[in-house]
Protein backbone atom coordinates (compact mmCIF):
# COMPACT_ATOMS: atom_id res chain seq x y z
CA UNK A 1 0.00 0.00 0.00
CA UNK A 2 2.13 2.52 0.93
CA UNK A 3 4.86 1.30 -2.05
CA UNK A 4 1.35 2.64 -4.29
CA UNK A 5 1.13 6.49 -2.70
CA UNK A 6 5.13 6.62 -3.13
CA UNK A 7 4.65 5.48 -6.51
CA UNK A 8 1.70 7.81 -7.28
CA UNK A 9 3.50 10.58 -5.88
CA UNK A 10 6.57 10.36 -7.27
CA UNK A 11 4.70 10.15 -10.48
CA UNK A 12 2.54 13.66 -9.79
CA UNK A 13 6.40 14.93 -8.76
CA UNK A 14 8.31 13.89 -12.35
CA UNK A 15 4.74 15.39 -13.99
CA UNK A 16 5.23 18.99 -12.38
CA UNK A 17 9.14 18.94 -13.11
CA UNK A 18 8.51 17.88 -16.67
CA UNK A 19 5.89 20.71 -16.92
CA UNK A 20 8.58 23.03 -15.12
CA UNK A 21 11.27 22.32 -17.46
CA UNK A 22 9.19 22.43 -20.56
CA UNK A 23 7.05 26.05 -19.35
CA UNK A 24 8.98 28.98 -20.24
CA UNK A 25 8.41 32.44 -19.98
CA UNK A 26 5.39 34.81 -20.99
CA UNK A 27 6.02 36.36 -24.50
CA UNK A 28 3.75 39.94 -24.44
CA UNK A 29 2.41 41.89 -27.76
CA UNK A 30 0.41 45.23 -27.93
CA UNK A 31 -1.45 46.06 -30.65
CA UNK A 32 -4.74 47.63 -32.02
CA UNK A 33 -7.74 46.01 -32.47
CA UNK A 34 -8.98 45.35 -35.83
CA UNK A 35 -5.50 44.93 -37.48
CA UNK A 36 -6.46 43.16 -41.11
CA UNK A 37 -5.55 39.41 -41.17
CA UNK A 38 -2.02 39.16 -42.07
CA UNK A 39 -0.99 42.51 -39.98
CA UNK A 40 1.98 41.64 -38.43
CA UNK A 41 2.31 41.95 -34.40
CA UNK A 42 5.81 40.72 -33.68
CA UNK A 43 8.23 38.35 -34.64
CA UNK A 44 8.96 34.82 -32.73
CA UNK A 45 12.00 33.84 -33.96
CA UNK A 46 13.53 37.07 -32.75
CA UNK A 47 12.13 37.14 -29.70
CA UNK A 48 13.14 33.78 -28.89
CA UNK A 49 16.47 33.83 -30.22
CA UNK A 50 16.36 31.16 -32.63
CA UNK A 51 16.92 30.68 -36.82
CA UNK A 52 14.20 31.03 -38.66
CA UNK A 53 14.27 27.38 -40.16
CA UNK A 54 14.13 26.16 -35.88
CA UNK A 55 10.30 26.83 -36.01
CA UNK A 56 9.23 24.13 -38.93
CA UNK A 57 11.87 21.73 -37.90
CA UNK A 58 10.31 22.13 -34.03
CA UNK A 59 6.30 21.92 -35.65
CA UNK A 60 5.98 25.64 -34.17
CA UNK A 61 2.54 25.77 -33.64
CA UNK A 62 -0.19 28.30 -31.57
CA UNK A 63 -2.96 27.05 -29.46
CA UNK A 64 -5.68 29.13 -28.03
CA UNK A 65 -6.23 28.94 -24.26
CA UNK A 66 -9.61 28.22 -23.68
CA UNK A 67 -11.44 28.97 -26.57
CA UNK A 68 -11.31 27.30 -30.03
CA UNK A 69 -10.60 30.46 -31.84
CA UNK A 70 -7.17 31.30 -32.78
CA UNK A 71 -6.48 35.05 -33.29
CA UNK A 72 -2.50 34.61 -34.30
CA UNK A 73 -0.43 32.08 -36.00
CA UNK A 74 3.01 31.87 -37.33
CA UNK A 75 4.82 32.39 -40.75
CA UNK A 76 7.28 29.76 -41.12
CA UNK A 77 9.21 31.80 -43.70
CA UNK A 78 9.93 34.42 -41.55
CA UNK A 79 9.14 33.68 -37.63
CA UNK A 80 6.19 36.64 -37.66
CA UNK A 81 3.50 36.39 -35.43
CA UNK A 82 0.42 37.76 -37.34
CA UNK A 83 -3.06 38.63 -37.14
CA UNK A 84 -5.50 35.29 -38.17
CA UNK A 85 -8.67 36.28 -37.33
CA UNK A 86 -10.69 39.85 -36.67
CA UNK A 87 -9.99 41.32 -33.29
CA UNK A 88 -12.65 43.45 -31.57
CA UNK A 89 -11.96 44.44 -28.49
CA UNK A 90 -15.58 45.71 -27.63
CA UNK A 91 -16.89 42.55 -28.77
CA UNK A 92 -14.13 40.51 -26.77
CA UNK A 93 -13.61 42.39 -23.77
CA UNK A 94 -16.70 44.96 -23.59
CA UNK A 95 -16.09 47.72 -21.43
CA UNK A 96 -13.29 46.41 -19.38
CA UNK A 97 -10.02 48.91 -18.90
CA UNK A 98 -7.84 45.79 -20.54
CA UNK A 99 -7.97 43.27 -22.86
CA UNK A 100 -6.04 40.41 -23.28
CA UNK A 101 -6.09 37.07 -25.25
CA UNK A 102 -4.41 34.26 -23.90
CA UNK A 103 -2.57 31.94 -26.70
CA UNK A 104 0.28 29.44 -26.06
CA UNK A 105 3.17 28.66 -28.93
CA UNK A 106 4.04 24.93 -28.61
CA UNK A 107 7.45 23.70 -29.70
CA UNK A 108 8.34 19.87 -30.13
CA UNK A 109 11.48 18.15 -30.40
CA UNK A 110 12.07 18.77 -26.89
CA UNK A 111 9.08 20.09 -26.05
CA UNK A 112 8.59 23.66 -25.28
CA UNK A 113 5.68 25.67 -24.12
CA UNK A 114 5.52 29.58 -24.39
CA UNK A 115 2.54 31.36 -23.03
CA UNK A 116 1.87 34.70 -25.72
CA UNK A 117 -0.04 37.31 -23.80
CA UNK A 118 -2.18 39.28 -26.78
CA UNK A 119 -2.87 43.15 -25.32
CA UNK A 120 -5.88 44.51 -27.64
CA UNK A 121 -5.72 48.10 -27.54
CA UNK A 122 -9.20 50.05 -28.28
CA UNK A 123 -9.09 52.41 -31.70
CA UNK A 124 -11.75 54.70 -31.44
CA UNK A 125 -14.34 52.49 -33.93
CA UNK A 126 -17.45 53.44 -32.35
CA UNK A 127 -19.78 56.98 -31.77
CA UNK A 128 -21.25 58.12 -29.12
CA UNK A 129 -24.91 57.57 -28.79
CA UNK A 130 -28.17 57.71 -26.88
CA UNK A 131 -30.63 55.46 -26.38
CA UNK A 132 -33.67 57.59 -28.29
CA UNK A 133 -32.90 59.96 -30.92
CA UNK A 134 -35.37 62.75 -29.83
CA UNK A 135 -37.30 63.04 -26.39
CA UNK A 136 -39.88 65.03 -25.60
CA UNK A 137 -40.25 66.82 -22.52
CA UNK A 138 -43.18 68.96 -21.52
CA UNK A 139 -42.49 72.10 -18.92
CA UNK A 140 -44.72 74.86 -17.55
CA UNK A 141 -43.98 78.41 -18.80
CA UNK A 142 -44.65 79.57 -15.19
CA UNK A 143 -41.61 77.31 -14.49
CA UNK A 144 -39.22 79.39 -12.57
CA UNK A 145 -35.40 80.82 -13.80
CA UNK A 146 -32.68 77.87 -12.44
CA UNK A 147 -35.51 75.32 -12.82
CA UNK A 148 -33.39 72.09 -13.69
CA UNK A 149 -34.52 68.94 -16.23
CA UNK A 150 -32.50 65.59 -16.06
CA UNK A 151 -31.06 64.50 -19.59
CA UNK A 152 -29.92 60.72 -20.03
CA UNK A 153 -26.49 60.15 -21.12
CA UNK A 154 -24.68 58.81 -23.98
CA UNK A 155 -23.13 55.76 -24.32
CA UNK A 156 -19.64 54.81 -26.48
CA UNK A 157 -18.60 51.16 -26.60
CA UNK A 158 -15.00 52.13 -26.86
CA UNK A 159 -13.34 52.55 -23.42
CA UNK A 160 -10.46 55.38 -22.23
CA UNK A 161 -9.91 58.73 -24.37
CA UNK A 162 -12.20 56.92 -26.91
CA UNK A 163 -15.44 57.00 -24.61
CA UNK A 164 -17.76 60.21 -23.92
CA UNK A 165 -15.96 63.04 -22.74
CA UNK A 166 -17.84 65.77 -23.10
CA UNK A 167 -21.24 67.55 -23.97
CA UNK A 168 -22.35 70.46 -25.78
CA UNK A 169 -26.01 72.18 -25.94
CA UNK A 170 -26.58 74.26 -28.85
CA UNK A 171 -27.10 77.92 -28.23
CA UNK A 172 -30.70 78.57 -27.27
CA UNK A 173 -32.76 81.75 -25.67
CA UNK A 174 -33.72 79.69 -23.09
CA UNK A 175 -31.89 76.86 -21.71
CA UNK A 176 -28.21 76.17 -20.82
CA UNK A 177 -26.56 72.98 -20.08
CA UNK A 178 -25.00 71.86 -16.84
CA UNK A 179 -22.87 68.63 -16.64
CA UNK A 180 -21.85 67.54 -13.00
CA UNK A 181 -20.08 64.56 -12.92
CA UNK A 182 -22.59 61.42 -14.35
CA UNK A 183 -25.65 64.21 -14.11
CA UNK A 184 -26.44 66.00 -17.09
CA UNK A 185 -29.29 69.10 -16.04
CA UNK A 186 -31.32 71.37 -18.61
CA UNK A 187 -30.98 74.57 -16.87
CA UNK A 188 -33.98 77.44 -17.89
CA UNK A 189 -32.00 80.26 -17.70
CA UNK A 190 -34.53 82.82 -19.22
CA UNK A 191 -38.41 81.99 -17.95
CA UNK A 192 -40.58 81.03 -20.77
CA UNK A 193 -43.53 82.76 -22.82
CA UNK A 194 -45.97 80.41 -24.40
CA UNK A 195 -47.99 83.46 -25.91
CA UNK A 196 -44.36 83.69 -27.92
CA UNK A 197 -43.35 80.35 -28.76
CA UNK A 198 -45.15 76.87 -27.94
CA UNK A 199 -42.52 74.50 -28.72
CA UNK A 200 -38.83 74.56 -29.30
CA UNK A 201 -36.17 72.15 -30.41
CA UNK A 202 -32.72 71.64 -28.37
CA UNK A 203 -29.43 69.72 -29.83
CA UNK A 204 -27.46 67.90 -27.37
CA UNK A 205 -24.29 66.56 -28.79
CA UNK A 206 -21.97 64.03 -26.73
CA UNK A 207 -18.17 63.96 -27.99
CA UNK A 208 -15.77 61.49 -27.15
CA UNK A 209 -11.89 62.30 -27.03
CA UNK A 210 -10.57 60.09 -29.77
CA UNK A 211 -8.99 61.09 -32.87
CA UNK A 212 -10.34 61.54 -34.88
CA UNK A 213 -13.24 62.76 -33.02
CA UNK A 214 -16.57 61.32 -33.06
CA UNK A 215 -20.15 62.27 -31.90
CA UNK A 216 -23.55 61.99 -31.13
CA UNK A 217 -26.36 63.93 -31.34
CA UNK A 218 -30.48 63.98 -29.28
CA UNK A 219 -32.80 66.69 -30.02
CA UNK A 220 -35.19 67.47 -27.10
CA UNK A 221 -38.51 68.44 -28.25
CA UNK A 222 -40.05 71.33 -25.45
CA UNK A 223 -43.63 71.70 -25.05
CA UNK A 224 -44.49 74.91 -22.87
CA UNK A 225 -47.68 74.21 -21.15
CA UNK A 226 -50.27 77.12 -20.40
CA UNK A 227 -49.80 78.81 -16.90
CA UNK A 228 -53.29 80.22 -16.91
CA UNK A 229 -51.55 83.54 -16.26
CA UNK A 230 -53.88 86.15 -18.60
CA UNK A 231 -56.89 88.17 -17.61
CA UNK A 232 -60.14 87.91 -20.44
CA UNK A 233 -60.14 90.98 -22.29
CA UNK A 234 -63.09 92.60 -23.87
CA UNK A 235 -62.96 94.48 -27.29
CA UNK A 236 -64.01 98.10 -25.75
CA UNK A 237 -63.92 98.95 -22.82
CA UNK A 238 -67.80 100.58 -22.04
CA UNK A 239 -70.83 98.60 -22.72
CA UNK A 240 -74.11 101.16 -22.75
CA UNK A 241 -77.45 99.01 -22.15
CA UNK A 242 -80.50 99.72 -23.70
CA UNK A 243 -83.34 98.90 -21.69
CA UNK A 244 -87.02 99.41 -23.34
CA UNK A 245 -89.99 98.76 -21.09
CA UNK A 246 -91.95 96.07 -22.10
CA UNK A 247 -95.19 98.32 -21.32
CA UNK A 248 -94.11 100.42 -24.16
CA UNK A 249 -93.80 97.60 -26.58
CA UNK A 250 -97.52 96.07 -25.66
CA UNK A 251 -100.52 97.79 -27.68
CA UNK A 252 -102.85 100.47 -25.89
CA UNK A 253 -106.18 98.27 -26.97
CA UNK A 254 -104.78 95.39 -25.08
CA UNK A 255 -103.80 97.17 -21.48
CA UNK A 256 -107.93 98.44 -21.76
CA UNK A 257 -109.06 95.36 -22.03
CA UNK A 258 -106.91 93.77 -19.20
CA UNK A 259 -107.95 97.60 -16.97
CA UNK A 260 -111.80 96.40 -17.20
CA UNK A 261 -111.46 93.02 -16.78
CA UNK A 262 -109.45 93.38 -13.60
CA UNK A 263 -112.56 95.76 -12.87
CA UNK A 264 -115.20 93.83 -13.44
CA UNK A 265 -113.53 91.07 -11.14
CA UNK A 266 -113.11 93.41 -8.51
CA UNK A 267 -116.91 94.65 -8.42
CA UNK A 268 -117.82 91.03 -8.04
CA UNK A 269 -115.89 89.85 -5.05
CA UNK A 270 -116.80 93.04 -4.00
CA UNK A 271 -120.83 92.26 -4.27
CA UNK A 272 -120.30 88.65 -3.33
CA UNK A 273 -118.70 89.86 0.09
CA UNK A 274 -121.61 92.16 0.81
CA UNK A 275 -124.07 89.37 -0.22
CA UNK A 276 -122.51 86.94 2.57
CA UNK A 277 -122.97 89.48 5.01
């Protein structure tokens, strides 16, 4: 039994010295992303120190590290390391500060493994943009001078210099623009008139810092709402009333008739009362 776990571990022992004389050092290239296949990032033979003729007569080969894809291979005429495949970074890496693809360049005949550290670095590929192309915002003209209106931000796949930077409001009577850190404000800096103008349209445009520049633009559709905040008017100021009475209007035939008939009806009560007496 125990003759077994010496055996076993003197096996795991001759494994990890095999694997420790065969690893050798980390080989590191820096390029941009979306180099045309072919592009050439470095050259292997150099680095390594060995003829050119070394690599076929060793089976040079690259093998990806944990993923199927291969990004660089070799040119056994010449040792270069070169692009295989398209390289984007955004679509590789997202949004993360670094990006780096793992290969491993295996050498036989003795065996020889060198780990080949790809850095992607970001070109500025991608514009600024935000998630609508026009909102609408509605605001009150009684709305008071400093009165502040949230804006969304922009978003720019590329990371660094390359992302948003800045943003720029074109000039306007009314509003200004006020950036404070990830808060971007409308800021009514003259009060609004909707007896003047009803609606307005604002350009926002977001920037990043690449070069050569790119950019973004939202328009902001303003609605001023009614405040309520006029009197009615009348056309002229004096109204004169004309009154007629409606006895003047009524035929003098008419107001006899209605005298003696109220007459007559008096007399009769009148008789009727003495009667019951």
């Amino acid at each position: 039994m125990d003759s077994k776990i010496f055996v076993f571990h003197w096996r795991q022992f001759s494994f990890l010295l095999l694997l420790f004389h065969v690893a050798h050092g980390d080989m590191s290239y820096s390029f941009p992303e979306e180099m045309k296949r072919g592009s050439v990032i470095g050259n292997i033979a150099k680095d390594l120190g060995m003829e050119t003729g070394a690599l076929s007569s060793r089976r040079a080969r690259i093998d990806a590290d944990g993923t199927d894809k291969r990004y660089c291979d070799i040119n056994m005429n010449n040792g270069e390391l070169i692009v295989a495949d398209r390289i984007d970074r955004e679509g590789l890496c997202g949004e993360k500060a670094s990006c780096i693809l793992k290969h491993e360049l295996v050498l036989e005949n003795p065996l020889e493994l060198h780990r080949i550290s790809l850095h992607i670095q970001d070109i500025n590929d991608n514009a600024p943009q935000f998630n609508e192309e026009r909102i609408n915002i509605e605001i009150q003209e009684s709305a008071d001078r400093g009165a502040r209106f949230v804006i969304e931000e922009a978003h720019d796949a590329d990371v660094g210099q390359n992302s948003v930077q800045q943003y720029n409001l074109k000039k306007n009577e009314n509003f200004i623009l006020s950036v404070n850190g990830n808060t971007r404000e409308l800021v009514l800096e003259k009060e609004l008139d909707r007896e003047k103008q009803q609606e307005m349209n604002l350009i926002l445009t977001a920037l990043d810092g690449g070069s050569p520049q790119r950019s973004g633009t939202l328009m902001i559709h303003v609605t001023v709402l009614d405040a309520n905040d006029n009197s009615p008017v009348f056309s002229q100021a004096v109204y004169k009333a004309i009154t007629q009475l409606y006895f003047n209007l009524v035929p003098t035939s008419f107001l006899k008739i209605i005298f003696l008939f109220v007459l007559h009806l008096y007399i009769i009560v009148l008789l009727f009362d003495l009667y019951k007496r």
